[in-house]
PDB file of N, CA and C in Angstrom:
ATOM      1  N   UNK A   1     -22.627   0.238  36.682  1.00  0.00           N
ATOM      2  CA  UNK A   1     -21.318   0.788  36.959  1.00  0.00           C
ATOM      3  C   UNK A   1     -20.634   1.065  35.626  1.00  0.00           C
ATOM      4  N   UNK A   2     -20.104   2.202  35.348  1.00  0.00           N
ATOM      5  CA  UNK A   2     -19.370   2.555  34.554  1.00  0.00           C
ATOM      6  C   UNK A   2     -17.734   3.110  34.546  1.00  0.00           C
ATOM      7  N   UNK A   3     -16.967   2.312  33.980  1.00  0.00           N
ATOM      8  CA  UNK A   3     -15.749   3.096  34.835  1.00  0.00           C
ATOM      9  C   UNK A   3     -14.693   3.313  32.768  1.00  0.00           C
ATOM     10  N   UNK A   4     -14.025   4.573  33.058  1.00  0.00           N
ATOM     11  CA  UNK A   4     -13.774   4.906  31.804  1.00  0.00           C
ATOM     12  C   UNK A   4     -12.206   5.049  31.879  1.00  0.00           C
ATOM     13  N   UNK A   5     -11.175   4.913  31.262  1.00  0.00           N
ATOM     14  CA  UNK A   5      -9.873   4.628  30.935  1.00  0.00           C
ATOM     15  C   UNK A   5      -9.532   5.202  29.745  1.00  0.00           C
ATOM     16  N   UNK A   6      -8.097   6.352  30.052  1.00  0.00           N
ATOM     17  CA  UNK A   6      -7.141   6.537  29.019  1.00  0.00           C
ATOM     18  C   UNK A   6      -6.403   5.962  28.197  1.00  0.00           C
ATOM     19  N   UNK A   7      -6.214   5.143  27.255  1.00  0.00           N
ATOM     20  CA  UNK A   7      -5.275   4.457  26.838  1.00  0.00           C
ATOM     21  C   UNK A   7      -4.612   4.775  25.444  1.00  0.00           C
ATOM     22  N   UNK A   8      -3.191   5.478  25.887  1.00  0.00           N
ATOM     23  CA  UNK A   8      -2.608   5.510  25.057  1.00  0.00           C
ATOM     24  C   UNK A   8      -1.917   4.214  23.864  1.00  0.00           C
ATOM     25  N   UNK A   9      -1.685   5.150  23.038  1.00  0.00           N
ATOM     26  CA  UNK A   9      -1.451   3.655  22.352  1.00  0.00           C
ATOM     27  C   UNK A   9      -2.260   3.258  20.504  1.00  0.00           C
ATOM     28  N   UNK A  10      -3.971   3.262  21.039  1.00  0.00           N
ATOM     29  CA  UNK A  10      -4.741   3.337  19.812  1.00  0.00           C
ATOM     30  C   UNK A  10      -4.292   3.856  18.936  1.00  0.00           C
ATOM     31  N   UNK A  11      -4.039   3.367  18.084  1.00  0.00           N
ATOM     32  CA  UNK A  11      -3.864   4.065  17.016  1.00  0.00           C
ATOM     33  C   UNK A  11      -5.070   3.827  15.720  1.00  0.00           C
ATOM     34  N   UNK A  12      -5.819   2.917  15.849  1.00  0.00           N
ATOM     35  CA  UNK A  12      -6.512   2.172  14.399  1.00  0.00           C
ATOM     36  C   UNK A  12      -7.595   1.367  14.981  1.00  0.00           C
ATOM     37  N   UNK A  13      -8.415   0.569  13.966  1.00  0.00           N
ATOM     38  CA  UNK A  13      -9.666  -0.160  14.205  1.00  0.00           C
ATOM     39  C   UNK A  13      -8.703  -1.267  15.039  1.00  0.00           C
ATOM     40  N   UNK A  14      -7.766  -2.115  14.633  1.00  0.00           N
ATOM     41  CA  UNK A  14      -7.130  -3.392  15.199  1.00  0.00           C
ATOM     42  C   UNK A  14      -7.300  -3.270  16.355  1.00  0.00           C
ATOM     43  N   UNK A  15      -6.640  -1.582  16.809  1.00  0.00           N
ATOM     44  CA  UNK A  15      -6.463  -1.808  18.061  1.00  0.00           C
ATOM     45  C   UNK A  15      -7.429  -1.449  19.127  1.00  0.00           C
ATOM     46  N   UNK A  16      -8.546  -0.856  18.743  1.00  0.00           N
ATOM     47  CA  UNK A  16      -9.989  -1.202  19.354  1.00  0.00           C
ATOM     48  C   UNK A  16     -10.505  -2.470  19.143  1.00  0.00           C
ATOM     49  N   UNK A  17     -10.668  -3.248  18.335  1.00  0.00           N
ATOM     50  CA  UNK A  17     -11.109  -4.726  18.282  1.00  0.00           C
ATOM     51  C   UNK A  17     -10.046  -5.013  19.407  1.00  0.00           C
ATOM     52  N   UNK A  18      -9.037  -5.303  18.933  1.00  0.00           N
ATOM     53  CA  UNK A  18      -7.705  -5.803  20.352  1.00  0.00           C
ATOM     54  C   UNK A  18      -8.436  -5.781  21.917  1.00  0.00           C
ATOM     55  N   UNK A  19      -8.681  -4.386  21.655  1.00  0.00           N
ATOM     56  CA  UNK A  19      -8.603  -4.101  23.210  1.00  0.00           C
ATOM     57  C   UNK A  19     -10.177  -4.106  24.019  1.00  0.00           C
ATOM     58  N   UNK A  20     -11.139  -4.350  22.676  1.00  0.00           N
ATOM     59  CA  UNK A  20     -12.505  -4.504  23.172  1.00  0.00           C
ATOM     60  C   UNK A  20     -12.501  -6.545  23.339  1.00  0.00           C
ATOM     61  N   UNK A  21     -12.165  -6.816  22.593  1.00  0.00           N
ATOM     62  CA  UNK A  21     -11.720  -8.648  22.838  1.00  0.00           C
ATOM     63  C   UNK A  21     -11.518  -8.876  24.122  1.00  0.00           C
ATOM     64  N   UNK A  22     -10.511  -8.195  24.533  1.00  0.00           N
ATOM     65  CA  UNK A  22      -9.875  -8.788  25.809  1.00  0.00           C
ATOM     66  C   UNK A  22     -10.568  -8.081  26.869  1.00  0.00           C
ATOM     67  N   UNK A  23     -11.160  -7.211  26.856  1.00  0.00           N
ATOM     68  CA  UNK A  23     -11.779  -6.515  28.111  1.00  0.00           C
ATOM     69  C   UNK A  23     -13.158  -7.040  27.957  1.00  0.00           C
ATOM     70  N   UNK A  24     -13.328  -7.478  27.028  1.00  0.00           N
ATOM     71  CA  UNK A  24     -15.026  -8.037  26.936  1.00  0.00           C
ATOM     72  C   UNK A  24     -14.886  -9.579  27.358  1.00  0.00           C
ATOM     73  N   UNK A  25     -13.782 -10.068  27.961  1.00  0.00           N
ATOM     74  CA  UNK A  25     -13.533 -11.134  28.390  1.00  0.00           C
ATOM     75  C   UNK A  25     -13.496 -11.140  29.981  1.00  0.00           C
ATOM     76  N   UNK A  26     -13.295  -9.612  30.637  1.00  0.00           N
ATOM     77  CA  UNK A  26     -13.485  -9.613  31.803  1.00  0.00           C
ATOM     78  C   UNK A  26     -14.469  -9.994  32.859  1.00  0.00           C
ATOM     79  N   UNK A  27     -14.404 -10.687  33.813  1.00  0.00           N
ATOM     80  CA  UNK A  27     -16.148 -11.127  34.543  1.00  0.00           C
ATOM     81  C   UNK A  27     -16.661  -9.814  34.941  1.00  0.00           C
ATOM     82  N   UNK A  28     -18.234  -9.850  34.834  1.00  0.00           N
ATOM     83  CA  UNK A  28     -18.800  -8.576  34.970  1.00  0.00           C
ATOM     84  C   UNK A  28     -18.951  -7.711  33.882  1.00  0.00           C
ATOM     85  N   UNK A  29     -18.037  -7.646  33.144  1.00  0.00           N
ATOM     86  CA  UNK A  29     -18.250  -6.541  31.901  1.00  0.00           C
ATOM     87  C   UNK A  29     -19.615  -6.816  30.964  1.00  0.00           C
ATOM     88  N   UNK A  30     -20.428  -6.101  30.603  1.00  0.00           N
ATOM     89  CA  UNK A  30     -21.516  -5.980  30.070  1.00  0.00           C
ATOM     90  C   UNK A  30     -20.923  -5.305  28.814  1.00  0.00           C
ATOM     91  N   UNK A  31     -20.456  -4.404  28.343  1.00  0.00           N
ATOM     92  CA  UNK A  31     -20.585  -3.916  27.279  1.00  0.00           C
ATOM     93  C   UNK A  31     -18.626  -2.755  27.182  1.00  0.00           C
ATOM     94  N   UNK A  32     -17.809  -2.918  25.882  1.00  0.00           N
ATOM     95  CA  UNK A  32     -17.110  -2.219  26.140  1.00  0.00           C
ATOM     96  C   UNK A  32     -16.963  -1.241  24.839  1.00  0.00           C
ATOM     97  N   UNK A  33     -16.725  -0.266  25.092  1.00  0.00           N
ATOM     98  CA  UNK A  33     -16.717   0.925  23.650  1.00  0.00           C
ATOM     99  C   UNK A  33     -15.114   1.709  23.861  1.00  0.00           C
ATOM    100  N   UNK A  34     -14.444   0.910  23.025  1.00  0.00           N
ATOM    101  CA  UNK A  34     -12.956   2.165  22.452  1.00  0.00           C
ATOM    102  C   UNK A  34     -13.335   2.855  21.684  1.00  0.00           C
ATOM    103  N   UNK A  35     -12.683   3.767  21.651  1.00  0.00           N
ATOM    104  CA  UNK A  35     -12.486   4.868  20.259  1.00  0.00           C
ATOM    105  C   UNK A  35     -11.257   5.159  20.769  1.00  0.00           C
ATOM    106  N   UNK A  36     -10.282   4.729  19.612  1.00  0.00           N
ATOM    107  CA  UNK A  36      -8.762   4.999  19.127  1.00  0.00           C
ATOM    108  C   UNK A  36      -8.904   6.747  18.738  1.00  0.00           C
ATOM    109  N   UNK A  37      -9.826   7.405  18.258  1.00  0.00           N
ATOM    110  CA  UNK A  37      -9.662   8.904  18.110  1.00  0.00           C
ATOM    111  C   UNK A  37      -9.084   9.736  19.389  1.00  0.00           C
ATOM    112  N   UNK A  38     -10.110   9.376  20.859  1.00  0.00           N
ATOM    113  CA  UNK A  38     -10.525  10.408  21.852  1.00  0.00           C
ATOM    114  C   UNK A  38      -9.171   9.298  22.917  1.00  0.00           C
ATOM    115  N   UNK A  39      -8.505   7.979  22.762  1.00  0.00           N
ATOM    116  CA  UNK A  39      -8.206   6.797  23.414  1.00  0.00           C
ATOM    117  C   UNK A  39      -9.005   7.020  24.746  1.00  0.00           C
ATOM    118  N   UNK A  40     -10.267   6.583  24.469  1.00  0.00           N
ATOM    119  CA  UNK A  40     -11.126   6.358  25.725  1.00  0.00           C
ATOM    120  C   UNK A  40     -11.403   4.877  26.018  1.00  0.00           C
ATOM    121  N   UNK A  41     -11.800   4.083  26.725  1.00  0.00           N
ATOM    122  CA  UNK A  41     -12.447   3.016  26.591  1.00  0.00           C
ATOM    123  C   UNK A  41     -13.138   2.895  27.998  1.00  0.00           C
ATOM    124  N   UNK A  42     -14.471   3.041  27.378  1.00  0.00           N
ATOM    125  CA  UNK A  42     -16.012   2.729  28.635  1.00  0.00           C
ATOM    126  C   UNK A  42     -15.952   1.515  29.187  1.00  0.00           C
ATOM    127  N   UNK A  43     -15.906   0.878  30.195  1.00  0.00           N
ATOM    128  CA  UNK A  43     -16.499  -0.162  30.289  1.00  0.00           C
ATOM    129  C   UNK A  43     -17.739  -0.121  31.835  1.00  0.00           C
ATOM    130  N   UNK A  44     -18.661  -0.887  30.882  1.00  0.00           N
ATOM    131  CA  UNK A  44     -19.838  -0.579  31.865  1.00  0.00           C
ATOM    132  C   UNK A  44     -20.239  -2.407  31.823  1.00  0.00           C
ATOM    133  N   UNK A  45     -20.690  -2.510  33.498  1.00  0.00           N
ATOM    134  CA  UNK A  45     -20.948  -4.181  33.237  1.00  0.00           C
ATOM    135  C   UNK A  45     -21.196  -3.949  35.546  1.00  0.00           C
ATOM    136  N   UNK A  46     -21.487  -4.877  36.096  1.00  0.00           N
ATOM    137  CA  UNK A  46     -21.680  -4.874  37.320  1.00  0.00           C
ATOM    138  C   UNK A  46     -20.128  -5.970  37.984  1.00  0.00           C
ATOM    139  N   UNK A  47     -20.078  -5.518  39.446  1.00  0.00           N
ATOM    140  CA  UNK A  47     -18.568  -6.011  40.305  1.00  0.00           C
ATOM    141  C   UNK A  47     -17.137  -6.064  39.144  1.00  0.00           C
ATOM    142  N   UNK A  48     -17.133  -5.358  38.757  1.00  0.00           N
ATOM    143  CA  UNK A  48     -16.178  -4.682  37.852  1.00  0.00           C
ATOM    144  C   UNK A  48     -15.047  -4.410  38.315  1.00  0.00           C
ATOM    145  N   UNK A  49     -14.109  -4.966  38.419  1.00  0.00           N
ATOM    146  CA  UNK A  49     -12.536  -5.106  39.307  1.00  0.00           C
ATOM    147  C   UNK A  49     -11.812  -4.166  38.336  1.00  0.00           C
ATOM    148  N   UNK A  50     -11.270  -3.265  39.372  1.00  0.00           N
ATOM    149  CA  UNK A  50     -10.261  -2.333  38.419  1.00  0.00           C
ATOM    150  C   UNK A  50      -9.225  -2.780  38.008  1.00  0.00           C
ATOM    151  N   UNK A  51      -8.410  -4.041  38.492  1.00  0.00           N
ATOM    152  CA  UNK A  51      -7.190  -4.877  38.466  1.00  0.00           C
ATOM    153  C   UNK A  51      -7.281  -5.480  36.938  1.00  0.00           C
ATOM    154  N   UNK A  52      -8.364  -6.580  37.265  1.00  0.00           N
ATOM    155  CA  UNK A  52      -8.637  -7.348  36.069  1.00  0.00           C
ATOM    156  C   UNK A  52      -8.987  -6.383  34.919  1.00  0.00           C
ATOM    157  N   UNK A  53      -9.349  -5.426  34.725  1.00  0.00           N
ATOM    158  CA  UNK A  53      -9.652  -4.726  33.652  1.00  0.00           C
ATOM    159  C   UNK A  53      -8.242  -4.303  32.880  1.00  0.00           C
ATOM    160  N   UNK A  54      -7.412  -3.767  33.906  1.00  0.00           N
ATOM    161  CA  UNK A  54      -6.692  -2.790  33.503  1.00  0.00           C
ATOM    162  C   UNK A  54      -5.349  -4.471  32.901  1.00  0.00           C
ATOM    163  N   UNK A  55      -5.033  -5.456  33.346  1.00  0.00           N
ATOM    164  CA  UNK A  55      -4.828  -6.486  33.670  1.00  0.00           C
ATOM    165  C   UNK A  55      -4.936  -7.207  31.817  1.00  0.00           C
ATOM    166  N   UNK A  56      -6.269  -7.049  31.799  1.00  0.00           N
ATOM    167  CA  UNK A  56      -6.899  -6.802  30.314  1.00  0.00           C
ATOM    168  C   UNK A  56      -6.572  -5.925  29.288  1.00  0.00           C
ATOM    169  N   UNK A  57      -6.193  -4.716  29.420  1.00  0.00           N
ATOM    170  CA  UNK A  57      -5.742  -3.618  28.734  1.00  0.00           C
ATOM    171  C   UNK A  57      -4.113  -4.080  28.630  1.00  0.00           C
ATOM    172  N   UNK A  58      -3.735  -3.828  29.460  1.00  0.00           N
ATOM    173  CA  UNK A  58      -2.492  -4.546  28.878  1.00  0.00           C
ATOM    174  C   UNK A  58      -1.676  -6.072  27.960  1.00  0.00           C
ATOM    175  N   UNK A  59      -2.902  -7.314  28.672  1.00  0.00           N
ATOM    176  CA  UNK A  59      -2.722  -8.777  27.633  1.00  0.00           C
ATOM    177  C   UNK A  59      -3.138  -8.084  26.125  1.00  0.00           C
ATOM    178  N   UNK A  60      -4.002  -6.930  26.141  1.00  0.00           N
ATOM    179  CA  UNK A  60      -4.081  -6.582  24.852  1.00  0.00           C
ATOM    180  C   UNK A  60      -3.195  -5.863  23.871  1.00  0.00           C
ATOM    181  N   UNK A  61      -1.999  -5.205  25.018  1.00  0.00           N
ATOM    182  CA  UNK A  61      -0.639  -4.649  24.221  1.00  0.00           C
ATOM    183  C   UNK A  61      -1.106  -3.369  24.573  1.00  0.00           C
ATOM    184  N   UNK A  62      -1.332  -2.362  25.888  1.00  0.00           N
ATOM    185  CA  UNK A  62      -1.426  -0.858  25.870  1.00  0.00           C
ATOM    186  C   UNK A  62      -1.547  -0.767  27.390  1.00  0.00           C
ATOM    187  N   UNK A  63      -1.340   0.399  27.744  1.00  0.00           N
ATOM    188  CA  UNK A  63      -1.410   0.585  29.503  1.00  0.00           C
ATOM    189  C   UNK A  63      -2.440   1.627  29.293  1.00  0.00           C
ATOM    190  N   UNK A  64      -3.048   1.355  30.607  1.00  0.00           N
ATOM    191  CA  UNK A  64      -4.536   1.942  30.995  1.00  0.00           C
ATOM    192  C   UNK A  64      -3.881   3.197  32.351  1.00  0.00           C
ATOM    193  N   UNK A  65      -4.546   4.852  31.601  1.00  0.00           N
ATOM    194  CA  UNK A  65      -4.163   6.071  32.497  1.00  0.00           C
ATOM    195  C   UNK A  65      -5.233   5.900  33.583  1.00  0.00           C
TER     196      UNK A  65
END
């Protein structure tokens, strides 16, 4: 399962480390890739709750489009 998110906000490396920390803390997540350039962030991993992710994106300081 792969599910992919806008997040405004990125601006820099911090805030991909930031926001890969806390979403790589989610249950289920296998693997997460920001890029602050495109503000994308992949996350691919199995039973992948859209709540808790997005839930995640924000304890990290940014809201998920």
């Amino acid at each position: 399962m792969e599910i992919t998110y806008t997040v405004a906000g990125m601006t820099c490396a911090h805030c991909k480390a930031a926001v890969e920390s806390e979403v790589g803390q989610v249950a289920g997540v296998e693997s997460v890739d920001a890029d602050f350039e495109t503000k994308l962030v992949v996350v691919r991993g199995e039973g992948l709750a859209d709540d808790a992710l997005r839930a995640a994106i924000d304890e990290a300081g940014y809201e998920a489009a």
